[in-house]
C-alpha atoms as a PDB file:
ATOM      1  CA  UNK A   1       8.115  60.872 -44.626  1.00  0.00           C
ATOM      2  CA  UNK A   2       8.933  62.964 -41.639  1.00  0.00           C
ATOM      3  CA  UNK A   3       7.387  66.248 -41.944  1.00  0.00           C
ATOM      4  CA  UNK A   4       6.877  68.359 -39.527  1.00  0.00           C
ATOM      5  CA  UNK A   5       3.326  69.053 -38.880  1.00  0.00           C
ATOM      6  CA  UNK A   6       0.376  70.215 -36.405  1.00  0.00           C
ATOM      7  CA  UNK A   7      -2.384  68.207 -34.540  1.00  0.00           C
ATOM      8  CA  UNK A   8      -4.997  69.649 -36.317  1.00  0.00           C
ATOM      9  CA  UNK A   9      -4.903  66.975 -39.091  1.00  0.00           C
ATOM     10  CA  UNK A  10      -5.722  64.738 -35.867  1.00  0.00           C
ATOM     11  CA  UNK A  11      -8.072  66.672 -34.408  1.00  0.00           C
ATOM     12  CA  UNK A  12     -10.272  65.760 -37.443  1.00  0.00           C
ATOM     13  CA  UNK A  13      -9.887  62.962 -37.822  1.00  0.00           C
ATOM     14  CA  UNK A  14     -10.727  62.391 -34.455  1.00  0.00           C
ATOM     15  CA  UNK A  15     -14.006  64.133 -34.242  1.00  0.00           C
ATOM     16  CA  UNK A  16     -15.154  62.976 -37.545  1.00  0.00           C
ATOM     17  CA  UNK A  17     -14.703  58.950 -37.025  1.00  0.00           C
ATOM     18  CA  UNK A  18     -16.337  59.389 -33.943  1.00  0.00           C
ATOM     19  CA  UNK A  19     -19.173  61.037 -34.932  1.00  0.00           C
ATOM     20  CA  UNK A  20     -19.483  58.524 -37.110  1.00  0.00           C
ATOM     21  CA  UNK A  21     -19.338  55.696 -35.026  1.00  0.00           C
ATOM     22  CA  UNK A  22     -21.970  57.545 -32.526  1.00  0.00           C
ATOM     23  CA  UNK A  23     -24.090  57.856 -35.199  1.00  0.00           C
ATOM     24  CA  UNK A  24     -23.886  53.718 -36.526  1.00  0.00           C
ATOM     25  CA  UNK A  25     -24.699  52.947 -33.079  1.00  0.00           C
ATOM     26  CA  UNK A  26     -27.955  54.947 -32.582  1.00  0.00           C
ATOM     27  CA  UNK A  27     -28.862  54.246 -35.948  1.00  0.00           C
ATOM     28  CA  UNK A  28     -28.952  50.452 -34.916  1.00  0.00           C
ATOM     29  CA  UNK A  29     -29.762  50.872 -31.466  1.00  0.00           C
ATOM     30  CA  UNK A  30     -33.679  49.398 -31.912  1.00  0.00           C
ATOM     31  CA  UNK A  31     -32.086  46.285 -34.380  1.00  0.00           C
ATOM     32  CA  UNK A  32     -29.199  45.621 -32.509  1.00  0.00           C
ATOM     33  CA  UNK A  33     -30.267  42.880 -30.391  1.00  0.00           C
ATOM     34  CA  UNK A  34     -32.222  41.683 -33.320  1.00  0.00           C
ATOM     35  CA  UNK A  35     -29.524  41.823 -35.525  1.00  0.00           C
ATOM     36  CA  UNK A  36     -26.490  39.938 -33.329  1.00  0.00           C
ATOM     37  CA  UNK A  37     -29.125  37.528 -31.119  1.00  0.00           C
ATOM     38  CA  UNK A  38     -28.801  33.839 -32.887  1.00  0.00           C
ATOM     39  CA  UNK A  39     -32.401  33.253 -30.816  1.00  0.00           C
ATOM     40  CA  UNK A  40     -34.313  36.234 -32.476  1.00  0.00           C
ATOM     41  CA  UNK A  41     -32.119  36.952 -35.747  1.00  0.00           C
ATOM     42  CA  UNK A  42     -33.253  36.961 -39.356  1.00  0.00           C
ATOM     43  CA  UNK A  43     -31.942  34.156 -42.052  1.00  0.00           C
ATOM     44  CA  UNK A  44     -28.273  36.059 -42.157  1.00  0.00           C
ATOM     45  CA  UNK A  45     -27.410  34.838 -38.301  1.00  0.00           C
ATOM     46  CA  UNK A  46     -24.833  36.071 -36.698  1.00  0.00           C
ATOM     47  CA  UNK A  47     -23.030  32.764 -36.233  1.00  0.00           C
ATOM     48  CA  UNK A  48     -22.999  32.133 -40.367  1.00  0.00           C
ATOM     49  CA  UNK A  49     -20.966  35.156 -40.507  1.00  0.00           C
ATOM     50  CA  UNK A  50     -18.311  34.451 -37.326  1.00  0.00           C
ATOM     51  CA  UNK A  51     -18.168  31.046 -39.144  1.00  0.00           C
ATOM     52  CA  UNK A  52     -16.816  32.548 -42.465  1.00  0.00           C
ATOM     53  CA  UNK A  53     -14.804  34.661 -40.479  1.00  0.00           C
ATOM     54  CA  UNK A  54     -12.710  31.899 -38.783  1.00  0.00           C
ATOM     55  CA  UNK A  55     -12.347  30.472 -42.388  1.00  0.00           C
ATOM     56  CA  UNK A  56     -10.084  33.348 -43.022  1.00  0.00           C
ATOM     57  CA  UNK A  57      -8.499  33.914 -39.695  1.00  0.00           C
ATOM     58  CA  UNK A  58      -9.040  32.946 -36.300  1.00  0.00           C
ATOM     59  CA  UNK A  59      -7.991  36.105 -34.869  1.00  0.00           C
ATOM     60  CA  UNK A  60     -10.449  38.818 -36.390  1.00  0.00           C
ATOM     61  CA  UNK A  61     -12.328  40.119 -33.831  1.00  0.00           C
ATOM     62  CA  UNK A  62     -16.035  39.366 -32.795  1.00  0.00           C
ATOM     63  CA  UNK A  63     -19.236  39.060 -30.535  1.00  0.00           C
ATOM     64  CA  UNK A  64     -19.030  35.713 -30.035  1.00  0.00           C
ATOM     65  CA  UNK A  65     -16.235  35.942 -28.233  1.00  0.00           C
ATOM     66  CA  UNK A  66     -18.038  38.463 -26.040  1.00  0.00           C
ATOM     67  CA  UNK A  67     -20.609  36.379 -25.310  1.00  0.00           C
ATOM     68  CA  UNK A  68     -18.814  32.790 -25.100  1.00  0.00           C
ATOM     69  CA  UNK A  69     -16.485  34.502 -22.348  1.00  0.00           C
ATOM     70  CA  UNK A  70     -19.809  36.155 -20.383  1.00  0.00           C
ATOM     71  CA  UNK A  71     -21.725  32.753 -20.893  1.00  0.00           C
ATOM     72  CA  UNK A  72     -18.681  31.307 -18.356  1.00  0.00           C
ATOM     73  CA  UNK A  73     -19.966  33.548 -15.795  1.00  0.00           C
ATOM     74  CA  UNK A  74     -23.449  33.116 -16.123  1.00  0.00           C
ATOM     75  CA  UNK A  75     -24.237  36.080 -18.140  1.00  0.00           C
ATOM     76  CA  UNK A  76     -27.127  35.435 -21.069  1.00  0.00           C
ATOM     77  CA  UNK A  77     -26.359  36.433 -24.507  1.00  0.00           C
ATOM     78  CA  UNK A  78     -28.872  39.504 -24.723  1.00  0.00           C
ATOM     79  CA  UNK A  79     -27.338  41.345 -21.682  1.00  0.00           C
ATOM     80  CA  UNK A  80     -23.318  40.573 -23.451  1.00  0.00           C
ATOM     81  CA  UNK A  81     -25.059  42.442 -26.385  1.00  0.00           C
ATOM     82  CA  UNK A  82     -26.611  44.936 -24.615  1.00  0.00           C
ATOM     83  CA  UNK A  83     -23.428  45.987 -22.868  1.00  0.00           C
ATOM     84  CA  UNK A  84     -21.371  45.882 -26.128  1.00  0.00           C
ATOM     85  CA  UNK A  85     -23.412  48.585 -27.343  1.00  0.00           C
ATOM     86  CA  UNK A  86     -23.346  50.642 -24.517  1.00  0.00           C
ATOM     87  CA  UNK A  87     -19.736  50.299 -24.263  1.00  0.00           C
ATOM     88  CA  UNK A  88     -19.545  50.834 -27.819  1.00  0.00           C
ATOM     89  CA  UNK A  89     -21.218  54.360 -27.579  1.00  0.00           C
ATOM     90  CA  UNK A  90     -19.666  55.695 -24.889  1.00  0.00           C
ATOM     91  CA  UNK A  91     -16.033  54.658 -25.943  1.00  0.00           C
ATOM     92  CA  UNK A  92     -16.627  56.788 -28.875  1.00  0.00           C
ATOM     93  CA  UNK A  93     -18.372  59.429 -27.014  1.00  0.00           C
ATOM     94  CA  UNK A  94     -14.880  59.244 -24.989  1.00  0.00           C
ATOM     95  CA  UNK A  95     -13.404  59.895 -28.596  1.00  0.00           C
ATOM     96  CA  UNK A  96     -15.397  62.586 -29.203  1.00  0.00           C
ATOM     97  CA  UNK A  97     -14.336  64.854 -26.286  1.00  0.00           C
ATOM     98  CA  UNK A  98     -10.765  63.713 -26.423  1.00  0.00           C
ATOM     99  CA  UNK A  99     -11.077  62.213 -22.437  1.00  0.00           C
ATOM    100  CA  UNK A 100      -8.694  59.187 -22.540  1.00  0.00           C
ATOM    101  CA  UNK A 101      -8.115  59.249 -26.548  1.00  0.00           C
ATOM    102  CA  UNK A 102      -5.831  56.406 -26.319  1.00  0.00           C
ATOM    103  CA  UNK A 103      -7.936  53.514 -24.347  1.00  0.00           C
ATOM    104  CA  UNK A 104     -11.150  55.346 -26.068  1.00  0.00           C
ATOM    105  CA  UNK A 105      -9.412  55.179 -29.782  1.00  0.00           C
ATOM    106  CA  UNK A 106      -8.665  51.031 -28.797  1.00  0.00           C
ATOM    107  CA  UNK A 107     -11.683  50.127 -27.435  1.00  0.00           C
ATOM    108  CA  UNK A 108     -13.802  52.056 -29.856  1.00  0.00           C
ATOM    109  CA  UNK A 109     -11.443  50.009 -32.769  1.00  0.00           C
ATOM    110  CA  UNK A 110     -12.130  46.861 -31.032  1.00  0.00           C
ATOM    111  CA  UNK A 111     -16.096  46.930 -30.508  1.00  0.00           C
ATOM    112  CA  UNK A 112     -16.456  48.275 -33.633  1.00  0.00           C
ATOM    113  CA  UNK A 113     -14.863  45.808 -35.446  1.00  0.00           C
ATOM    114  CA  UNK A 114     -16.838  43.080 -33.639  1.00  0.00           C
ATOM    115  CA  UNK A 115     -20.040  44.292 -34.558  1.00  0.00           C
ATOM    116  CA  UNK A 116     -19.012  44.314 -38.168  1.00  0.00           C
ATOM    117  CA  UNK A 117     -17.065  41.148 -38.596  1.00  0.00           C
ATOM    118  CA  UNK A 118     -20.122  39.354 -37.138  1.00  0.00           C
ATOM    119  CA  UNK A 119     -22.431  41.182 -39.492  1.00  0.00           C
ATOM    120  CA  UNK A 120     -20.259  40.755 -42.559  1.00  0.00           C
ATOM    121  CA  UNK A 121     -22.898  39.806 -44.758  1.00  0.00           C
ATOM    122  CA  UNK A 122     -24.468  42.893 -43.977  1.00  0.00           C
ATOM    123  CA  UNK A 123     -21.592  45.502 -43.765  1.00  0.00           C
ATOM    124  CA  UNK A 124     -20.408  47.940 -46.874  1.00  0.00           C
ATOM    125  CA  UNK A 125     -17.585  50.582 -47.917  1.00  0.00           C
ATOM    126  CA  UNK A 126     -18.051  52.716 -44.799  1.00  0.00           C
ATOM    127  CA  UNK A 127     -17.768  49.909 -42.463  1.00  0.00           C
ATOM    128  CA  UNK A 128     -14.196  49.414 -43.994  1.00  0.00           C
ATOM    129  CA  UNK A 129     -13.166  53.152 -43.979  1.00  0.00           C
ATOM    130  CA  UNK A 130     -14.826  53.749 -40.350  1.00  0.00           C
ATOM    131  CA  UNK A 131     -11.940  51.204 -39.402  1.00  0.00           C
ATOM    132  CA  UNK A 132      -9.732  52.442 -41.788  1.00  0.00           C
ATOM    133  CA  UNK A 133      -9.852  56.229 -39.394  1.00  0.00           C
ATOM    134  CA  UNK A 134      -9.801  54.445 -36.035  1.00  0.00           C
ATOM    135  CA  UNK A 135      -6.944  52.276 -36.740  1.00  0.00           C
ATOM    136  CA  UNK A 136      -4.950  55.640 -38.013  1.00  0.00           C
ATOM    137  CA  UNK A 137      -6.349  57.357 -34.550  1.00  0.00           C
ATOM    138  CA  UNK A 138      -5.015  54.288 -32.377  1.00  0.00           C
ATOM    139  CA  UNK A 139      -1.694  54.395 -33.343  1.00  0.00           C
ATOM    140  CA  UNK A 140      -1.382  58.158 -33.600  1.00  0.00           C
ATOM    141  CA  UNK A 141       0.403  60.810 -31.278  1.00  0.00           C
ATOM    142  CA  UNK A 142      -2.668  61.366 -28.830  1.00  0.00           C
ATOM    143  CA  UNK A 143      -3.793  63.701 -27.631  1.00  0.00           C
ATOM    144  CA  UNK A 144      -4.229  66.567 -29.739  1.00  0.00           C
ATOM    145  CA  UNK A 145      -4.733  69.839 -29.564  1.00  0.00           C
ATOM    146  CA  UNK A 146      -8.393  70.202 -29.488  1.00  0.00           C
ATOM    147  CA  UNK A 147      -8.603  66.713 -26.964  1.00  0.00           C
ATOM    148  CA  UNK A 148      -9.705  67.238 -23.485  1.00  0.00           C
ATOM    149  CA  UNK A 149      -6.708  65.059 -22.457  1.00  0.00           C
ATOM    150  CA  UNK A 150      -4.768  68.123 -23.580  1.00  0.00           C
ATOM    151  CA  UNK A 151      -6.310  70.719 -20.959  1.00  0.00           C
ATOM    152  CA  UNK A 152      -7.146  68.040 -18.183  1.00  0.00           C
ATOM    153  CA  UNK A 153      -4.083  65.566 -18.172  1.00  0.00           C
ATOM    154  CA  UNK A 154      -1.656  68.585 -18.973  1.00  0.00           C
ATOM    155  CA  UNK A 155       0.004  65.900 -21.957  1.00  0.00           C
ATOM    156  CA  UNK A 156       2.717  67.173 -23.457  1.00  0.00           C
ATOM    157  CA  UNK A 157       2.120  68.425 -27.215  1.00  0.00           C
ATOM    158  CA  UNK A 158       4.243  65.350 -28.772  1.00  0.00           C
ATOM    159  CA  UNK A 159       6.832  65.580 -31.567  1.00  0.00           C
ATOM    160  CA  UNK A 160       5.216  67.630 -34.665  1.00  0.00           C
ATOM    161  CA  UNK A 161       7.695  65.247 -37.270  1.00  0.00           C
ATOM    162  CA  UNK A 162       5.750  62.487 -35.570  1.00  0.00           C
ATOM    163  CA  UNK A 163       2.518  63.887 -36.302  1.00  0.00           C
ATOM    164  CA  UNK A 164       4.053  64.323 -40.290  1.00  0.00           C
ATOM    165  CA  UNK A 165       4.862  60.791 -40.136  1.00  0.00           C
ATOM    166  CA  UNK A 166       1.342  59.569 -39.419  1.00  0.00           C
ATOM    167  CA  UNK A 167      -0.460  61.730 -41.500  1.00  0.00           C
ATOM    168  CA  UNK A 168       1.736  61.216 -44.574  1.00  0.00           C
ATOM    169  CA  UNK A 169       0.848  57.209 -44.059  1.00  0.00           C
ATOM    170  CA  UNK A 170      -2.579  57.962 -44.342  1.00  0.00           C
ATOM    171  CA  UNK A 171      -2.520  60.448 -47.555  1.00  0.00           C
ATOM    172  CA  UNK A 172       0.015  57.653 -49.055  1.00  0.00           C
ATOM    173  CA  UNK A 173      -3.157  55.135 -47.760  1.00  0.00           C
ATOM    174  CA  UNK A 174      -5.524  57.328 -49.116  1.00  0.00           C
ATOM    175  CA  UNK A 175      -3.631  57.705 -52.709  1.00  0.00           C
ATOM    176  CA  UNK A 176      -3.835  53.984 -53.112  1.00  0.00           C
ATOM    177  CA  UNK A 177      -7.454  53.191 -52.460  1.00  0.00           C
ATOM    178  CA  UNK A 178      -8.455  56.046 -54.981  1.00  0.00           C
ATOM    179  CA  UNK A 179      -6.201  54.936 -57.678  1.00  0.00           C
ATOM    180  CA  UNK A 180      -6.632  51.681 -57.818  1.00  0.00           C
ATOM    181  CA  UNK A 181     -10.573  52.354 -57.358  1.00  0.00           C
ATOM    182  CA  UNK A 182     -10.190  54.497 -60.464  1.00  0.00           C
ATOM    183  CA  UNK A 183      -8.249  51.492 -62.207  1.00  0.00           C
ATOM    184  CA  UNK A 184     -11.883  49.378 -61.255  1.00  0.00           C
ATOM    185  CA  UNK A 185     -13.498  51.306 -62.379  1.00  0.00           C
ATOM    186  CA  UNK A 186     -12.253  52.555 -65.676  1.00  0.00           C
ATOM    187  CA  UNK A 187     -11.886  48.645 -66.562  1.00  0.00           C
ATOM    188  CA  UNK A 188     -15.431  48.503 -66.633  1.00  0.00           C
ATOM    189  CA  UNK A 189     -18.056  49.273 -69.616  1.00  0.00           C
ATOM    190  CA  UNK A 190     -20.402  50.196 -67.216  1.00  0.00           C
ATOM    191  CA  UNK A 191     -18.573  53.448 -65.977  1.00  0.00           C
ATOM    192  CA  UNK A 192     -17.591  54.618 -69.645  1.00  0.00           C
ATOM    193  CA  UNK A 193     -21.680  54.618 -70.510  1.00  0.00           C
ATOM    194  CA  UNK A 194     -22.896  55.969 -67.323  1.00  0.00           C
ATOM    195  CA  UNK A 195     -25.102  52.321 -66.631  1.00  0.00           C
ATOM    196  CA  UNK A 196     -23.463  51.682 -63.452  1.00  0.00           C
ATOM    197  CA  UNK A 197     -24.625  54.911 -62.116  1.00  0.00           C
ATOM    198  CA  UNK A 198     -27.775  54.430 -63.508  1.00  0.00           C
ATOM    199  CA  UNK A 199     -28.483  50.835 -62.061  1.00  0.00           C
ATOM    200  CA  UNK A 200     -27.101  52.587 -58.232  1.00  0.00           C
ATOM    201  CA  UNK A 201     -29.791  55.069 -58.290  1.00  0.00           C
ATOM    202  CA  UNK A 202     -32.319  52.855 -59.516  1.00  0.00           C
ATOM    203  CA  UNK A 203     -31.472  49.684 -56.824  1.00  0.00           C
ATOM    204  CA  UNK A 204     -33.526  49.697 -53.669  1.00  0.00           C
ATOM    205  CA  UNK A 205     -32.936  50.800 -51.011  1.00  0.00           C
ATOM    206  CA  UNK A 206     -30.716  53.582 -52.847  1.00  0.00           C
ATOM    207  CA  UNK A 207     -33.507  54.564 -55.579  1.00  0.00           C
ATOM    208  CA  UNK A 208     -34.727  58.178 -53.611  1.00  0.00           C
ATOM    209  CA  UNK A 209     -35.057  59.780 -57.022  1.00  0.00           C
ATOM    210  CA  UNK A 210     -38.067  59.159 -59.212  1.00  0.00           C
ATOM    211  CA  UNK A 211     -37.747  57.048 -62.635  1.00  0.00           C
ATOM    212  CA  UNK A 212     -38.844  59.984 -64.311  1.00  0.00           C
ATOM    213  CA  UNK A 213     -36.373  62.720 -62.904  1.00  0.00           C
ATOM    214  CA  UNK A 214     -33.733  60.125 -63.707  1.00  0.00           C
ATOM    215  CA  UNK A 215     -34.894  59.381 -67.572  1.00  0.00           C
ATOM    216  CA  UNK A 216     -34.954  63.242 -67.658  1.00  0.00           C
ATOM    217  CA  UNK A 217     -31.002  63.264 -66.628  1.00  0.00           C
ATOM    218  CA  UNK A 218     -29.226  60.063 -68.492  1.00  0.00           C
ATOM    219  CA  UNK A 219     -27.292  62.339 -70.906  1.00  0.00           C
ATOM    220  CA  UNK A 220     -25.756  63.272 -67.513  1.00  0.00           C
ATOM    221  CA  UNK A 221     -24.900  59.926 -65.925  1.00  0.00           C
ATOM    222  CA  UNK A 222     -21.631  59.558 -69.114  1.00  0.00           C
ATOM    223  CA  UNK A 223     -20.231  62.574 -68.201  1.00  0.00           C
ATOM    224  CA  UNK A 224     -20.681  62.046 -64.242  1.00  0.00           C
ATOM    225  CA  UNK A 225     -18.940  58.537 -64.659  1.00  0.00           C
ATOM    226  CA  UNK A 226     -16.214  59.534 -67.024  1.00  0.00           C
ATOM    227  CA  UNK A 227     -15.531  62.213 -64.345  1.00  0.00           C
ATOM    228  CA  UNK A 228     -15.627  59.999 -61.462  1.00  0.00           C
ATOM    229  CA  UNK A 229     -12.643  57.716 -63.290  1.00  0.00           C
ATOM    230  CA  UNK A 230     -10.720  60.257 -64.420  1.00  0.00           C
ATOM    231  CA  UNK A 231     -11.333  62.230 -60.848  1.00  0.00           C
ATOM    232  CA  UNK A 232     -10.010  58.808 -58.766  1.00  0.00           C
ATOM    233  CA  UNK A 233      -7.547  57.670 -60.840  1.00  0.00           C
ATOM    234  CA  UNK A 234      -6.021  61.267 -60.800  1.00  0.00           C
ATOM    235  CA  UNK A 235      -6.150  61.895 -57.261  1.00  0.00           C
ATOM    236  CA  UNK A 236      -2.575  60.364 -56.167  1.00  0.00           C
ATOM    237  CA  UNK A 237      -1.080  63.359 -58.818  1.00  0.00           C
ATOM    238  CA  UNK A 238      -3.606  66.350 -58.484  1.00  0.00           C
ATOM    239  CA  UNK A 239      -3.671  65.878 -54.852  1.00  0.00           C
ATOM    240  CA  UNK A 240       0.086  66.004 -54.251  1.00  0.00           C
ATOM    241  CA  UNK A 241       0.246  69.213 -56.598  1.00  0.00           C
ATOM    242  CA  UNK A 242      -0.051  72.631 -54.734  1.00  0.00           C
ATOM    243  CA  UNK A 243      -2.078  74.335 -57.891  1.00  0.00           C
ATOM    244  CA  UNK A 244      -4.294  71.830 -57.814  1.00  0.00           C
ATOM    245  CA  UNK A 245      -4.752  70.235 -54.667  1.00  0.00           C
ATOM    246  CA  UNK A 246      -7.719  72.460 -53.411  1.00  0.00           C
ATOM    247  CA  UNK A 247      -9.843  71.850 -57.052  1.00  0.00           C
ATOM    248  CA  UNK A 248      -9.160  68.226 -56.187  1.00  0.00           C
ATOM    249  CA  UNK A 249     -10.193  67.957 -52.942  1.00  0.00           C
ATOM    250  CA  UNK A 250     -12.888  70.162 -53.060  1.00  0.00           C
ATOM    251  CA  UNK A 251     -14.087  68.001 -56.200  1.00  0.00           C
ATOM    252  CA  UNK A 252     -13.384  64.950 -54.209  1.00  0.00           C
ATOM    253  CA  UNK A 253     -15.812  66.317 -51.241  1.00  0.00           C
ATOM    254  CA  UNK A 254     -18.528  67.458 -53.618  1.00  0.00           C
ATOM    255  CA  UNK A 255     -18.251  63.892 -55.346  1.00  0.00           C
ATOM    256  CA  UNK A 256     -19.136  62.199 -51.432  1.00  0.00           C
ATOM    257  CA  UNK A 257     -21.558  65.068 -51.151  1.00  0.00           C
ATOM    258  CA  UNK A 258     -23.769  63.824 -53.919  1.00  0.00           C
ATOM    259  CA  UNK A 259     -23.144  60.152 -53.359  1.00  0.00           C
ATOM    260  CA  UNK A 260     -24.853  60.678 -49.522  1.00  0.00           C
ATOM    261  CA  UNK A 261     -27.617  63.122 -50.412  1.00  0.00           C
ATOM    262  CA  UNK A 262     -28.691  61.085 -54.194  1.00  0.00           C
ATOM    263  CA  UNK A 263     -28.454  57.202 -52.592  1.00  0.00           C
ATOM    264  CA  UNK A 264     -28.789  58.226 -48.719  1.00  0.00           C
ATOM    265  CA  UNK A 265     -25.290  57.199 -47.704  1.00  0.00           C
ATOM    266  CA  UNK A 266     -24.719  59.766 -45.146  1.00  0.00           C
ATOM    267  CA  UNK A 267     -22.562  58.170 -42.690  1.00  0.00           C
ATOM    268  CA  UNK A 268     -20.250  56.873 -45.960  1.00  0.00           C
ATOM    269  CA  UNK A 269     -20.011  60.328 -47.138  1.00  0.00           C
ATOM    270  CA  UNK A 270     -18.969  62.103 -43.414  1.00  0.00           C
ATOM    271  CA  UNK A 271     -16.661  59.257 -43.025  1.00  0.00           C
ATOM    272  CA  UNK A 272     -15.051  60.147 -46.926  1.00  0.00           C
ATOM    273  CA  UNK A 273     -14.997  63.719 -46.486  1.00  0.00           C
ATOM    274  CA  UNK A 274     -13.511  63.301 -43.226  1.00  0.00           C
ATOM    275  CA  UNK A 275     -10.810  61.211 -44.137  1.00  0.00           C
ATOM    276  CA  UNK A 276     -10.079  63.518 -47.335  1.00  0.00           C
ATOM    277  CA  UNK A 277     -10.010  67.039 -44.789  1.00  0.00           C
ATOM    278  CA  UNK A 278      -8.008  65.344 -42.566  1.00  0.00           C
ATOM    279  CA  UNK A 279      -5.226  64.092 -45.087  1.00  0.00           C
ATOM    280  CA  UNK A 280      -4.849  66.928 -47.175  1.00  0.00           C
ATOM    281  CA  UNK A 281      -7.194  69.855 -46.288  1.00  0.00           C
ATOM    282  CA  UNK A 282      -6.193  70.243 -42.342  1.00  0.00           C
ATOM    283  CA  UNK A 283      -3.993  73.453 -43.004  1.00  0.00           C
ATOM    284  CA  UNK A 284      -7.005  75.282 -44.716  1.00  0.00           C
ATOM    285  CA  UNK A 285      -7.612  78.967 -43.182  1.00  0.00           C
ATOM    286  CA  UNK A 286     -10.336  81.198 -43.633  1.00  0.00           C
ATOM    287  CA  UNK A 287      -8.721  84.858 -43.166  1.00  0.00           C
ATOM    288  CA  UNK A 288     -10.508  87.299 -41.617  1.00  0.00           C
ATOM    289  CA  UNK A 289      -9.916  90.626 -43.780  1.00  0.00           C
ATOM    290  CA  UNK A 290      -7.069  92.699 -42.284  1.00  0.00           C
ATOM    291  CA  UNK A 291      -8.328  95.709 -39.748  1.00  0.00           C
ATOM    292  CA  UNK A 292      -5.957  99.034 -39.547  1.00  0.00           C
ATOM    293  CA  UNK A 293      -4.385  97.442 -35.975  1.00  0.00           C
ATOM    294  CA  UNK A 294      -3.119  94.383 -38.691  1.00  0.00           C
ATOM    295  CA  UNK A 295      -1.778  96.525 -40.868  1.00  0.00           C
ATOM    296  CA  UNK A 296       0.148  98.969 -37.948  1.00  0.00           C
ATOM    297  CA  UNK A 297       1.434  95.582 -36.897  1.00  0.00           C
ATOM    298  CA  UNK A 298       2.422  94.470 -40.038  1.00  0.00           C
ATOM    299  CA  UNK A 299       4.365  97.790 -41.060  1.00  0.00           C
ATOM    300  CA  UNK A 300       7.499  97.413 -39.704  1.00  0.00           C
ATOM    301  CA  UNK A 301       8.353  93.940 -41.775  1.00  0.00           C
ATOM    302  CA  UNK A 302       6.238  95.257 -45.085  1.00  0.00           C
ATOM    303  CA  UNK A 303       4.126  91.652 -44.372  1.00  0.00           C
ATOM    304  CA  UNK A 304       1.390  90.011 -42.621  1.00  0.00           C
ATOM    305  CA  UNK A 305       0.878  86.357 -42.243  1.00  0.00           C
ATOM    306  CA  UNK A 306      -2.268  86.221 -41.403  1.00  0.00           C
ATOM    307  CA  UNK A 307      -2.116  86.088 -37.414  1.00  0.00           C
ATOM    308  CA  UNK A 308      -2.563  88.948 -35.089  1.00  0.00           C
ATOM    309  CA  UNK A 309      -1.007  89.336 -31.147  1.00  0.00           C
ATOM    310  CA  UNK A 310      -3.903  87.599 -29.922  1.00  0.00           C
ATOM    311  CA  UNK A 311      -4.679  84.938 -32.530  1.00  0.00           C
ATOM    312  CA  UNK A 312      -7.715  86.121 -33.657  1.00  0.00           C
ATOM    313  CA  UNK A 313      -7.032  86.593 -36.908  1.00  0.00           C
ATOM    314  CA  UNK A 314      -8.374  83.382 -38.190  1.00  0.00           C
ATOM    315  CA  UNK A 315     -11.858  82.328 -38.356  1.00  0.00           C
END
């Protein structure tokens, strides 16, 4: 559980759940007042939602506490929202960069989980799994190596079996969801026939391919859903083994690949792939071939691992 490891696992993490988050937030930025306002909101209001929330527990974050504590000082309810989204985007813009990665990993946590708690009724999968990756960067050794904290706070690099620690809880995370999303899935008729894919890609606002191209492909859609079962259920043991880890996760990535570009769910499939590289594909290299100077270098031991005087032998 205690392995030692480098930041660069972080470092990814990092940059990918905050691009993420940058991205939710300017892809809402014309509906968000819209969307959390109870004056100007549609039938799904954002009070409903905080209301089923406090059914479950009155300590899950929201906007309404944003705006009840604002409304003490005067403050009207558009302006609290406002703000929250503007705080909201430049805490994970703070993220981004690595400039305070602590208070910008908690405040970033916080916000976002208010906007989707009180929008519950309109939140999916990568609302979960955004959380998921900022919860994991929260509690994290910050800052890593690629953080501005690093270069402009002079932090200390922390404890490397620390950073093994916190990236072993997430593959172990990571193992579970997959698995037991396999189990789901196998358990219904629907994957076994290739329906449920069919009735995904037909669904609005997921239906981007014509009827006809799809009629043209449903001898695929079996083999695609057998594969998806049998590629989930298998990830907590092909992921784990060294001969077969990369097939898996490079399977695994082109799986979230086609789920964002055939149904449009972009931000689900950065947030997936990201959470996937991060876990088990952070100590990837791309060599560069080896120059004469390399192999001078490498003479005297009769090796070369793949790093010159300078480190510049990796991409």
């Amino acid at each position: 559980m205690f392995p030692p490891d480098s930041e660069t696992w972080l470092g990814i993490l990092r940059i990918g759940v905050a691009l993420a988050v940058i991205i939710y937030c300017l892809s809402l930025r014309a509906d968000w007042n819209e969307l959390f306002s109870l004056d100007r909101a549609g039938v799904i209001k954002r009070d409903l939602a905080e209301a089923m929330l406090s059914a479950q527990s009155h300590y899950i974050p929201r906007l309404g506490w944003l705006v009840d504590l604002a409304s003490r000082f005067g403050l009207p309810e558009q302006t609290v929202l406002t703000a929250a989204w503007w705080s909201l985007l430049c805490a994970a813009v703070l993220l981004l960069i690595g400039l305070l990665s602590r208070e910008a990993a908690i405040a970033t946590l916080i916000l976002h989980l208010c906007a989707v708690e009180s929008t519950s009724g309109l939140t999916y999968g990568v609302d979960n799994f955004t959380s998921i990756g900022l919860f994991y960067i929260t509690i994290a050794p910050l800052p890593d190596r690629w953080a501005a904290d690093r270069w402009l706070r002079s932090i200390r690099r922390k404890d490397s079996h620390l950073q093994g620690f916190h990236r072993r809880i997430l593959q172990l995370h990571l193992c579970l969801i997959y698995f037991f999303g396999g189990i789901t899935k196998c358990a219904g008729a629907g994957w076994w026939d290739g329906t449920s894919i069919w009735y995904a890609l037909i669904r609005p606002p997921f239906n981007l391919f014509p009827p006809e191209t799809l009629i043209a492909w449903k001898d695929l859609f079996p083999v695609l859903s057998i594969s998806v079962c049998l590629l989930e259920t298998g990830y907590p043991l092909f992921i784990w083994l060294r001969k077969t880890r990369t097939s898996w996760l490079v399977a695994v990535i082109t799986m979230h690949l086609a789920i964002g570009i055939a149904m449009g769910l972009y931000l689900f499939a950065l947030v997936m792939i990201t959470l996937n590289f991060a876990a088990f594909g952070a100590e990837f290299r791309f060599r560069l071939p080896r120059t004469n100077a390399a192999r001078e270098i490498a003479a005297p031991t009769g090796r070369f691992d793949g790093a010159s005087v300078d480190g510049t032998a990796y991409l």
